[in-house]
C-alpha atoms as a PDB file:
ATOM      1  CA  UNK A   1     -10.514 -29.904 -18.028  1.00  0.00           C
ATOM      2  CA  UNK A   2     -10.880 -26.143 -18.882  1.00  0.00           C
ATOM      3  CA  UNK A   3     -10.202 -24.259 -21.740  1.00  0.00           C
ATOM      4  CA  UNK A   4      -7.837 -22.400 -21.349  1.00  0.00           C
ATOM      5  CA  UNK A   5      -8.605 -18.648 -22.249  1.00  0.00           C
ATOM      6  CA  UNK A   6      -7.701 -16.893 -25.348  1.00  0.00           C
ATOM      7  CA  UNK A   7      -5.324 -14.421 -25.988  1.00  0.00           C
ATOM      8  CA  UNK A   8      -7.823 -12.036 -25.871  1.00  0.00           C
ATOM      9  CA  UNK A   9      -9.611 -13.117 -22.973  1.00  0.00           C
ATOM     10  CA  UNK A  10      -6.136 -12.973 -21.404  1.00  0.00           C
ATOM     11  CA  UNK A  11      -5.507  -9.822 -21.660  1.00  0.00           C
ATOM     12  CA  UNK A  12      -8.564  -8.238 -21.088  1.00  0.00           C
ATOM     13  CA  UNK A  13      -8.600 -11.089 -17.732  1.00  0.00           C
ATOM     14  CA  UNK A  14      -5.343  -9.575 -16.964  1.00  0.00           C
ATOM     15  CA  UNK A  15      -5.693  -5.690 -17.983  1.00  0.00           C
ATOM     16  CA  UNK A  16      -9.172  -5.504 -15.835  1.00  0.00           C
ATOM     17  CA  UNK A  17      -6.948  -6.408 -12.731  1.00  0.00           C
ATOM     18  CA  UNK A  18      -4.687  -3.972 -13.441  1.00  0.00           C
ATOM     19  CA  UNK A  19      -6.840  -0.655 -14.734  1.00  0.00           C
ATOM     20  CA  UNK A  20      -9.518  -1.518 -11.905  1.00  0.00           C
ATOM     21  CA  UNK A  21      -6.808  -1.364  -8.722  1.00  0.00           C
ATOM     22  CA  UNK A  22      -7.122   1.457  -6.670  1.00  0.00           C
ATOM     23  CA  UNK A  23      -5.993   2.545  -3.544  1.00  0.00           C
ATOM     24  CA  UNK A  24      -9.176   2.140  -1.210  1.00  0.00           C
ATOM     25  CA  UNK A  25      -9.384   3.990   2.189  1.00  0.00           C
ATOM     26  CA  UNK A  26     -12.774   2.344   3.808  1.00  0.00           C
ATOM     27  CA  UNK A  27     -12.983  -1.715   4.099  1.00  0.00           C
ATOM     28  CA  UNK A  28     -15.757  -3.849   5.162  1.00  0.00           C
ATOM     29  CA  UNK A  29     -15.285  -6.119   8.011  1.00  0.00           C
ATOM     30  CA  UNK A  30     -15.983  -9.349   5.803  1.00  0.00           C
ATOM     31  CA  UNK A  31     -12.932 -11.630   6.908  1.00  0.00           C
ATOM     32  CA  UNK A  32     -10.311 -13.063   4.180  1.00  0.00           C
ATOM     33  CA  UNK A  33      -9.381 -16.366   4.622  1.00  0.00           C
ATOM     34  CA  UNK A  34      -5.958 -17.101   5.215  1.00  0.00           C
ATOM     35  CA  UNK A  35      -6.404 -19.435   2.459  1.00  0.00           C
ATOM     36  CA  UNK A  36      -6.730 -16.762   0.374  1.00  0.00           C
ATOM     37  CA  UNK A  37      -4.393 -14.294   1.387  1.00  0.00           C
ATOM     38  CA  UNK A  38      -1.519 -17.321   0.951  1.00  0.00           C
ATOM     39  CA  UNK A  39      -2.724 -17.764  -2.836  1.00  0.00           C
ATOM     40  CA  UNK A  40      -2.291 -13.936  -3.363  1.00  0.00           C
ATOM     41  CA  UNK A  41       1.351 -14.564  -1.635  1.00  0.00           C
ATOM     42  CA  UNK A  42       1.917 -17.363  -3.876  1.00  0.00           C
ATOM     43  CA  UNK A  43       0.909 -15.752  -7.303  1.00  0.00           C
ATOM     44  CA  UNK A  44       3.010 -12.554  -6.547  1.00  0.00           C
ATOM     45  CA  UNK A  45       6.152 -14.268  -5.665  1.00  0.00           C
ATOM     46  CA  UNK A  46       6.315 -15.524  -9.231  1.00  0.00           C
ATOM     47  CA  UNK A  47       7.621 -11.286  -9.444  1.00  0.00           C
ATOM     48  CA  UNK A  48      11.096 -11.037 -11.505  1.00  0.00           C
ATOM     49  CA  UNK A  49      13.928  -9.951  -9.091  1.00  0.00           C
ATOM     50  CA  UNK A  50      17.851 -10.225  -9.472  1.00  0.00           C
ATOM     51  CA  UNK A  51      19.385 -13.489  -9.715  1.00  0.00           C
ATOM     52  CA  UNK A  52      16.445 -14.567  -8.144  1.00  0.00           C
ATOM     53  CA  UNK A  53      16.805 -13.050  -5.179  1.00  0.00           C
ATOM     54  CA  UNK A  54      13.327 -12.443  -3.749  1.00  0.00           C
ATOM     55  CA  UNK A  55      13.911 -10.230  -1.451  1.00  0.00           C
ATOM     56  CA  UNK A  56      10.392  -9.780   0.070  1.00  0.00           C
ATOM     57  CA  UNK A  57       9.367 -10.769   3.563  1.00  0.00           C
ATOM     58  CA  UNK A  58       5.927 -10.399   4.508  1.00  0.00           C
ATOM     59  CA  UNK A  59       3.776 -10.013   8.514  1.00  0.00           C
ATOM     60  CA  UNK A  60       0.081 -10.734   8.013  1.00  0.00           C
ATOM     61  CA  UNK A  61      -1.324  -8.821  10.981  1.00  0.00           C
ATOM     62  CA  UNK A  62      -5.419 -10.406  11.520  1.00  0.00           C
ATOM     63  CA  UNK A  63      -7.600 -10.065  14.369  1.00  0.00           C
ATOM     64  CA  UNK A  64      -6.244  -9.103  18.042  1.00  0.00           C
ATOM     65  CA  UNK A  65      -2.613  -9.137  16.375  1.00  0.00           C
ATOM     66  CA  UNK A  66      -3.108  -6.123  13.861  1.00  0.00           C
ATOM     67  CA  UNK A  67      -5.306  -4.435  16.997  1.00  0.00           C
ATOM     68  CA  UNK A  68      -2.458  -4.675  19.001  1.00  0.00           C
ATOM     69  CA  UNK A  69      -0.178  -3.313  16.388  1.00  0.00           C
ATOM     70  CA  UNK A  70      -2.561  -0.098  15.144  1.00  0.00           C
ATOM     71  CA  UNK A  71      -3.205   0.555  19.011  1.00  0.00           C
ATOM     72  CA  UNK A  72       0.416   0.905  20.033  1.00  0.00           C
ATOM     73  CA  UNK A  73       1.110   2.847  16.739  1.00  0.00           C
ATOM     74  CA  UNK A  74      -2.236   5.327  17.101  1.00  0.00           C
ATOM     75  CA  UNK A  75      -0.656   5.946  20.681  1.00  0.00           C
ATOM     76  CA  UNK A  76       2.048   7.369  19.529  1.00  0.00           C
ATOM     77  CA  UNK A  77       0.578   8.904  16.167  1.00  0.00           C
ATOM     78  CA  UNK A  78      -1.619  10.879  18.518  1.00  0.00           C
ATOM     79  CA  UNK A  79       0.627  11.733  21.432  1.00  0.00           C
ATOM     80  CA  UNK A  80       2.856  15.229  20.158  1.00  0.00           C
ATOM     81  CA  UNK A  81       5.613  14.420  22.656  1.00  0.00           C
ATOM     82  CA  UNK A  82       5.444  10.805  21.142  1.00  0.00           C
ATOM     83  CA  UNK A  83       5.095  11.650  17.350  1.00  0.00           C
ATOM     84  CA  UNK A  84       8.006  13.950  17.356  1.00  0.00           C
ATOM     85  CA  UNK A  85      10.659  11.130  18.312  1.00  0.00           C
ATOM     86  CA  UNK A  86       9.306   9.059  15.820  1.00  0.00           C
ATOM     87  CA  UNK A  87      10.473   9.899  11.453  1.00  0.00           C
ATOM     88  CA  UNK A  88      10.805   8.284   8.160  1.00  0.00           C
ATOM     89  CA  UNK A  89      13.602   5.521   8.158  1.00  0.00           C
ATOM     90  CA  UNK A  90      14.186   6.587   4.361  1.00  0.00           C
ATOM     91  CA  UNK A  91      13.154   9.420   1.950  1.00  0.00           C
ATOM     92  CA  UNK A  92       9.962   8.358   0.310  1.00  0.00           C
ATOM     93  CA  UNK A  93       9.249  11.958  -1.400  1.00  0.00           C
ATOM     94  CA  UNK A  94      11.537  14.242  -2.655  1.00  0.00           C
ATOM     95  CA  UNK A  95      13.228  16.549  -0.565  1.00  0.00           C
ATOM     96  CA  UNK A  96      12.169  18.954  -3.221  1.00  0.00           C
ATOM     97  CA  UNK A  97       9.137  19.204  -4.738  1.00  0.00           C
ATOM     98  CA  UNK A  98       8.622  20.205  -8.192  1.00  0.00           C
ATOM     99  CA  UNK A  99       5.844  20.222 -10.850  1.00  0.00           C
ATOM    100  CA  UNK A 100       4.310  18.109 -11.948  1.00  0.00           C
ATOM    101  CA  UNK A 101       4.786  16.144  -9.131  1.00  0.00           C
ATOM    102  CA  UNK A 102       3.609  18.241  -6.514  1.00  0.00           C
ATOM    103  CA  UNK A 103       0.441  19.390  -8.603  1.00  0.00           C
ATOM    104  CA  UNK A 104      -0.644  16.163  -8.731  1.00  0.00           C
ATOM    105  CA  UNK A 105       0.133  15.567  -4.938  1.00  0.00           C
ATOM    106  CA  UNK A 106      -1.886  18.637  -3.844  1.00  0.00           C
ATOM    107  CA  UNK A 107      -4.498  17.897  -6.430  1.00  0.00           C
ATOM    108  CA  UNK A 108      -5.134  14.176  -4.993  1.00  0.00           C
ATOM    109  CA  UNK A 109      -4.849  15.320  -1.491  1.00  0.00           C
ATOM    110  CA  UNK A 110      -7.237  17.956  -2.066  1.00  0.00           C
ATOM    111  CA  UNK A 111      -9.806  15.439  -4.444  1.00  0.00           C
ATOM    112  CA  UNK A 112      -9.858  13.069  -0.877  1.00  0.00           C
ATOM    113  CA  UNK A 113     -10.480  15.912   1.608  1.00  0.00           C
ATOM    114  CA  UNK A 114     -13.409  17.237  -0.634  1.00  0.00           C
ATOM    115  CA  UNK A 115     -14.940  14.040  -0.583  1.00  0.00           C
ATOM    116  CA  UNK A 116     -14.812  13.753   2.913  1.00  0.00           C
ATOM    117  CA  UNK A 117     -15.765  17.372   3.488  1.00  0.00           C
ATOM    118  CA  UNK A 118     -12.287  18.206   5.284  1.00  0.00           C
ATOM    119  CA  UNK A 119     -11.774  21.786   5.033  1.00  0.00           C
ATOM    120  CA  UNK A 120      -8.673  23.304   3.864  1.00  0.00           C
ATOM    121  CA  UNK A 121      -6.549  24.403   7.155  1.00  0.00           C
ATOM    122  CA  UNK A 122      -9.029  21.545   9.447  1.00  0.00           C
ATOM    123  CA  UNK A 123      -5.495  20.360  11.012  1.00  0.00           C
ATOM    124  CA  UNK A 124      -7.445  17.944  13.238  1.00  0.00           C
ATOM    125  CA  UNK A 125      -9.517  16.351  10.653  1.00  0.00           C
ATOM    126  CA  UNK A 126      -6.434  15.914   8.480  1.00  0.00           C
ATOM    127  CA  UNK A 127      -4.844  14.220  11.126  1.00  0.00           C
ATOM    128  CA  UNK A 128      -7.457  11.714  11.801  1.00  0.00           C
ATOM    129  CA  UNK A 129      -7.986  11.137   8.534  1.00  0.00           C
ATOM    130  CA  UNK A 130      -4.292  10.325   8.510  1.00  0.00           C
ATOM    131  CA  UNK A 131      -4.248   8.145  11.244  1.00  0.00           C
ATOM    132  CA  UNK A 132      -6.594   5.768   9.920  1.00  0.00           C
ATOM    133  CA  UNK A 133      -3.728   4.366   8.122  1.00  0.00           C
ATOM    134  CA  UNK A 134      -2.794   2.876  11.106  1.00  0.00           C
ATOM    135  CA  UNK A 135      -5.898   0.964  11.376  1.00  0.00           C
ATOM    136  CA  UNK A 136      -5.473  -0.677   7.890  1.00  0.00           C
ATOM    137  CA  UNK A 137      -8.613   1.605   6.933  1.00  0.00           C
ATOM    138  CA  UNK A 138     -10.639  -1.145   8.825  1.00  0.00           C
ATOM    139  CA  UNK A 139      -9.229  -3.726   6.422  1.00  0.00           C
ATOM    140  CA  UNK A 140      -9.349  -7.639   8.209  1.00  0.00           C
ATOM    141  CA  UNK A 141      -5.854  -7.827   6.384  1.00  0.00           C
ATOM    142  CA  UNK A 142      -2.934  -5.788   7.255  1.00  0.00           C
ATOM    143  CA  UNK A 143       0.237  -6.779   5.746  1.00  0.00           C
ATOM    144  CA  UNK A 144       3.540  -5.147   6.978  1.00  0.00           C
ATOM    145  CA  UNK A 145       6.556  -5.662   4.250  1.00  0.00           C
ATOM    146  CA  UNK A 146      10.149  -5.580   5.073  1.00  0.00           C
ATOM    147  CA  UNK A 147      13.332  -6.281   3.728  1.00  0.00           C
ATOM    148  CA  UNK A 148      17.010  -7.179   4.720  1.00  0.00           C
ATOM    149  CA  UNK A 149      19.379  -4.010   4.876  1.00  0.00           C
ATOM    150  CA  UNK A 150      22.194  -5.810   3.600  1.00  0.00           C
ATOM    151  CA  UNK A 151      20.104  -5.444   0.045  1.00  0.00           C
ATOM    152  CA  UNK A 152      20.915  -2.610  -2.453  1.00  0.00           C
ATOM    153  CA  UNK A 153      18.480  -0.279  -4.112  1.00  0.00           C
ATOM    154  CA  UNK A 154      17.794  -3.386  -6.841  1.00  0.00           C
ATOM    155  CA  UNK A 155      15.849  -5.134  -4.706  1.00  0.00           C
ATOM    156  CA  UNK A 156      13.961  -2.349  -3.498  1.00  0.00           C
ATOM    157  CA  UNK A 157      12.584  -2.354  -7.641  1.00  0.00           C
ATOM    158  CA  UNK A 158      12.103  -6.057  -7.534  1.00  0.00           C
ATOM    159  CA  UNK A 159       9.975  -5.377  -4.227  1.00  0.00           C
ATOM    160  CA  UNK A 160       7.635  -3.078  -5.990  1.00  0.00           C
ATOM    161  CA  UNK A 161       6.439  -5.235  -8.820  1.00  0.00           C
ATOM    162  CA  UNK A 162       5.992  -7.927  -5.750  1.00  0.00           C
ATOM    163  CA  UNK A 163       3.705  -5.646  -4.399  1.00  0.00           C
ATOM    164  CA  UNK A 164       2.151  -4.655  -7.849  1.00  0.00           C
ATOM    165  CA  UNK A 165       1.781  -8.643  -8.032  1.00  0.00           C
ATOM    166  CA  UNK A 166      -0.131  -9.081  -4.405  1.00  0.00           C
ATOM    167  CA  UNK A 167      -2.010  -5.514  -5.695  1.00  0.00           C
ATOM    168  CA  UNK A 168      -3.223  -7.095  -8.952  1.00  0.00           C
ATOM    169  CA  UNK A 169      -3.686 -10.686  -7.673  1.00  0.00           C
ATOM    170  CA  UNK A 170      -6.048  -9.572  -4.911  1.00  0.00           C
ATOM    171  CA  UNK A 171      -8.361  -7.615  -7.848  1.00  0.00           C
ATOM    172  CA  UNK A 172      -8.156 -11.053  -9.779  1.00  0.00           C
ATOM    173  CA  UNK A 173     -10.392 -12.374  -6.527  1.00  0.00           C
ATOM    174  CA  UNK A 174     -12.672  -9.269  -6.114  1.00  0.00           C
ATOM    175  CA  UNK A 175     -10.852  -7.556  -3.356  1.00  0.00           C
ATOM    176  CA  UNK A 176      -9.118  -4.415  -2.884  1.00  0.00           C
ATOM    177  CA  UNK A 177      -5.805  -2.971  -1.503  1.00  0.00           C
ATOM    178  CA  UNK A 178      -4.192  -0.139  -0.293  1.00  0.00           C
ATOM    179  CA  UNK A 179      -0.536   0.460  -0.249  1.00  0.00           C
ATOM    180  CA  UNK A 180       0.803   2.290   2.283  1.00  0.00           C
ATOM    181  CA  UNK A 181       4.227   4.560   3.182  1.00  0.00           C
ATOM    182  CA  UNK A 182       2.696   6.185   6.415  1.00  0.00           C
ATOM    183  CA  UNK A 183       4.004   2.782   8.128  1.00  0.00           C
ATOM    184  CA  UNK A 184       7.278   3.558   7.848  1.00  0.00           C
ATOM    185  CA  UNK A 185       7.024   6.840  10.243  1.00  0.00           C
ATOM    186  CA  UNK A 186       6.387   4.792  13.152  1.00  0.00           C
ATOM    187  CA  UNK A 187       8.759   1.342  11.882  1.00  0.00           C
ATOM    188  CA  UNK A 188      10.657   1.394  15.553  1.00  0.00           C
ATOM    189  CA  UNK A 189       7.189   0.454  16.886  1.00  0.00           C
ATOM    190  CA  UNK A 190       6.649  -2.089  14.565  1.00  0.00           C
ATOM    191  CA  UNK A 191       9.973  -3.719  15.018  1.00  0.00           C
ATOM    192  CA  UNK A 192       9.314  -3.988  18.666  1.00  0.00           C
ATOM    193  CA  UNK A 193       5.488  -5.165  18.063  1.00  0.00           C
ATOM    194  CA  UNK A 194       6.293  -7.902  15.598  1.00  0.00           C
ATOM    195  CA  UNK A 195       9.742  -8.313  17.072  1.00  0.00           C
ATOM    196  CA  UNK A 196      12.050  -7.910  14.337  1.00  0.00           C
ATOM    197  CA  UNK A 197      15.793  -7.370  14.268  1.00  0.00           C
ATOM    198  CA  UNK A 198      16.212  -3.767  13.489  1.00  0.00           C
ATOM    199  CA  UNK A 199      19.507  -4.721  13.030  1.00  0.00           C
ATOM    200  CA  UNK A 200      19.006  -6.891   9.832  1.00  0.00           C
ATOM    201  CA  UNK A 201      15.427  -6.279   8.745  1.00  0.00           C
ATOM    202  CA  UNK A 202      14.150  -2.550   7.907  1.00  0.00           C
ATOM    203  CA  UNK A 203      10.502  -1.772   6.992  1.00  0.00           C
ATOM    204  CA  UNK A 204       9.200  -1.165   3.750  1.00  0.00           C
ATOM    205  CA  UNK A 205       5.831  -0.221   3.952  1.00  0.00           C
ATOM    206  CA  UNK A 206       2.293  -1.681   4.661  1.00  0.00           C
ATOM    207  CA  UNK A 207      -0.435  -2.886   2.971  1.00  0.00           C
ATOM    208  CA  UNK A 208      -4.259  -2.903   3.560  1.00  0.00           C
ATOM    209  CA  UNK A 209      -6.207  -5.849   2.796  1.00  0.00           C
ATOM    210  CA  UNK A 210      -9.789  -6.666   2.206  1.00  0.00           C
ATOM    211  CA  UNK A 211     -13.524  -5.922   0.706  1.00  0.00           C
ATOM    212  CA  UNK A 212     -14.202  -2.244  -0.394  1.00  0.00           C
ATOM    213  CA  UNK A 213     -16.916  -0.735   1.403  1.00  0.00           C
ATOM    214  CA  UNK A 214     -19.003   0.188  -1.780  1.00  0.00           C
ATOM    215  CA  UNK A 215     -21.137   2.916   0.241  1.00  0.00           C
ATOM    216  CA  UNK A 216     -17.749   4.651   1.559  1.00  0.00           C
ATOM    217  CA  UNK A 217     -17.469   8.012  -0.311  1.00  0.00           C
ATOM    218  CA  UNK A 218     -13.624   7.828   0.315  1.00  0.00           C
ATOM    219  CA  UNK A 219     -13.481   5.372  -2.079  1.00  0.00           C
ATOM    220  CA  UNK A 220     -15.692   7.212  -4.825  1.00  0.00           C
ATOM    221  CA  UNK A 221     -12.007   8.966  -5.544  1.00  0.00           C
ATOM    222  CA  UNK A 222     -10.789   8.409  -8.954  1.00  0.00           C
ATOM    223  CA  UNK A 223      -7.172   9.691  -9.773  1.00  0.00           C
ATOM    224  CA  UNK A 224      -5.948  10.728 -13.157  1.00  0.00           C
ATOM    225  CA  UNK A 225      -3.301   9.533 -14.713  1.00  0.00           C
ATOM    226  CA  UNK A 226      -0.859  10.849 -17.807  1.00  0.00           C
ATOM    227  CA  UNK A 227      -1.591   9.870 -20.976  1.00  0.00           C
ATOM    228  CA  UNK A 228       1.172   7.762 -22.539  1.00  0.00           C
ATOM    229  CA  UNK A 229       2.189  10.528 -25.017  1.00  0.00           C
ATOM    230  CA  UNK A 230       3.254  12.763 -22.194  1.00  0.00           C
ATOM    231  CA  UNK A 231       5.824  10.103 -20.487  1.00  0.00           C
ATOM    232  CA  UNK A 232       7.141   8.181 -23.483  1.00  0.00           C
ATOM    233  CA  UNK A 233       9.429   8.579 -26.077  1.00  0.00           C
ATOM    234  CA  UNK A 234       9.405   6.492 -29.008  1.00  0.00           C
ATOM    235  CA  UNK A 235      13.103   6.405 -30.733  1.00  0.00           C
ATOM    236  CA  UNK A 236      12.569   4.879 -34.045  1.00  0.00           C
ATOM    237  CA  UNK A 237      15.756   6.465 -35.983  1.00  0.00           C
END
């Protein structure tokens, strides 16, 4: 039987996961068993939520079934007429942007587009750069997360630290994620491709899947973060 490791191990096992996630934007097409992906499932459930709610519920889109689904969405993602009947089901952003929060939007934004040599005003690269979201980023995984609308905004905390928990479990087995809101534009095509009851289950976002592409120059992007002394207050009297 194994040792089991020490606290130190531990938390260097466990902080690695976490400080090593990133948001990656160019997979290979190495396949992920479903084996695997039901571990990851497994592992992140164990996420704290209300009275034990649990309010996740998860698609996992593979093969000709996440085709079918980035196909129908790309058609109308890249259709004007299409696009415009199409918006957010809920308010991801603020309605109004202030610093520092829109600094460090516009400075990440910008950071990717240099990187891919997309040109400030190139409206049609930025848009197919965009769309690739709908693809999964070429991921073999695409998960789709949604929730029941009778739940409050509660669960909607418990369902990020589920998908922190899928995020950091899938770095514990050498692969990558990336989360993503841009789903959510087009959810009335995803209700009717995975037939869901729009009438009980809304969409939360999605979630790509899979082996970074280690060449990809998308994924050479590093984004800053805050250092602890600028977010925290420590109230000791």
């Amino acid at each position: 039987m194994p040792a089991e490791p020490s606290r130190d191990d531990l938390h260097r096992i466990v902080d690695a996961a976490i400080t090593s996630r990133r948001s990656v934007r160019r997979f290979l097409p190495t396949p992920v068993s479903r084996e695997t992906v039901e571990a990851i499932l497994q592992v992140a459930s164990r996420a704290p939520s209300g009275t034990n709610t649990q309010p996740w519920q998860v698609h996992v889109l593979t093969g000709e079934a996440k085709a079918r689904l980035s196909a129908c969405i790309l058609a109308a993602y890249d259709d004007p007429v299409q696009a415009a009947q199409h918006t957010d089901e809920y308010a991801y952003y603020p309605r109004e942007w202030r610093s520092p929060y829109i600094d460090r939007r516009r400075k990440v934004g910008w950071d990717l587009y240099g990187l891919l040599g997309i040109a400030k005003g190139d409206k049609a690269a930025m848009h197919a750069q965009h769309g690739r979201n709908y693809l999964f980023f070429d991921a073999p995984v695409g998960l789709i997360f949604t929730i029941d609308r009778v739940m409050e905004q509660g669960s909607w905390l418990d369902y990020g630290m589920f998908l922190q928990n899928i995020m950091v479990a899938a770095r514990g087995r050498g692969l990558d994620t990336c989360p993503q809101a841009a789903f959510t534009t087009f959810h009335r095509v995803i209700e009717d491709e995975l037939k869901l009851d729009a009438a009980t289950q809304q969409v939360v976002c999605g979630m790509a899947l899979g082996w970074a592409d280690p060449q990809a120059v998308e994924n050479k992007l590093v984004t800053e973060r805050a250092p602890v002394a600028e977010f925290t207050r420590f109230h000791e009297a």
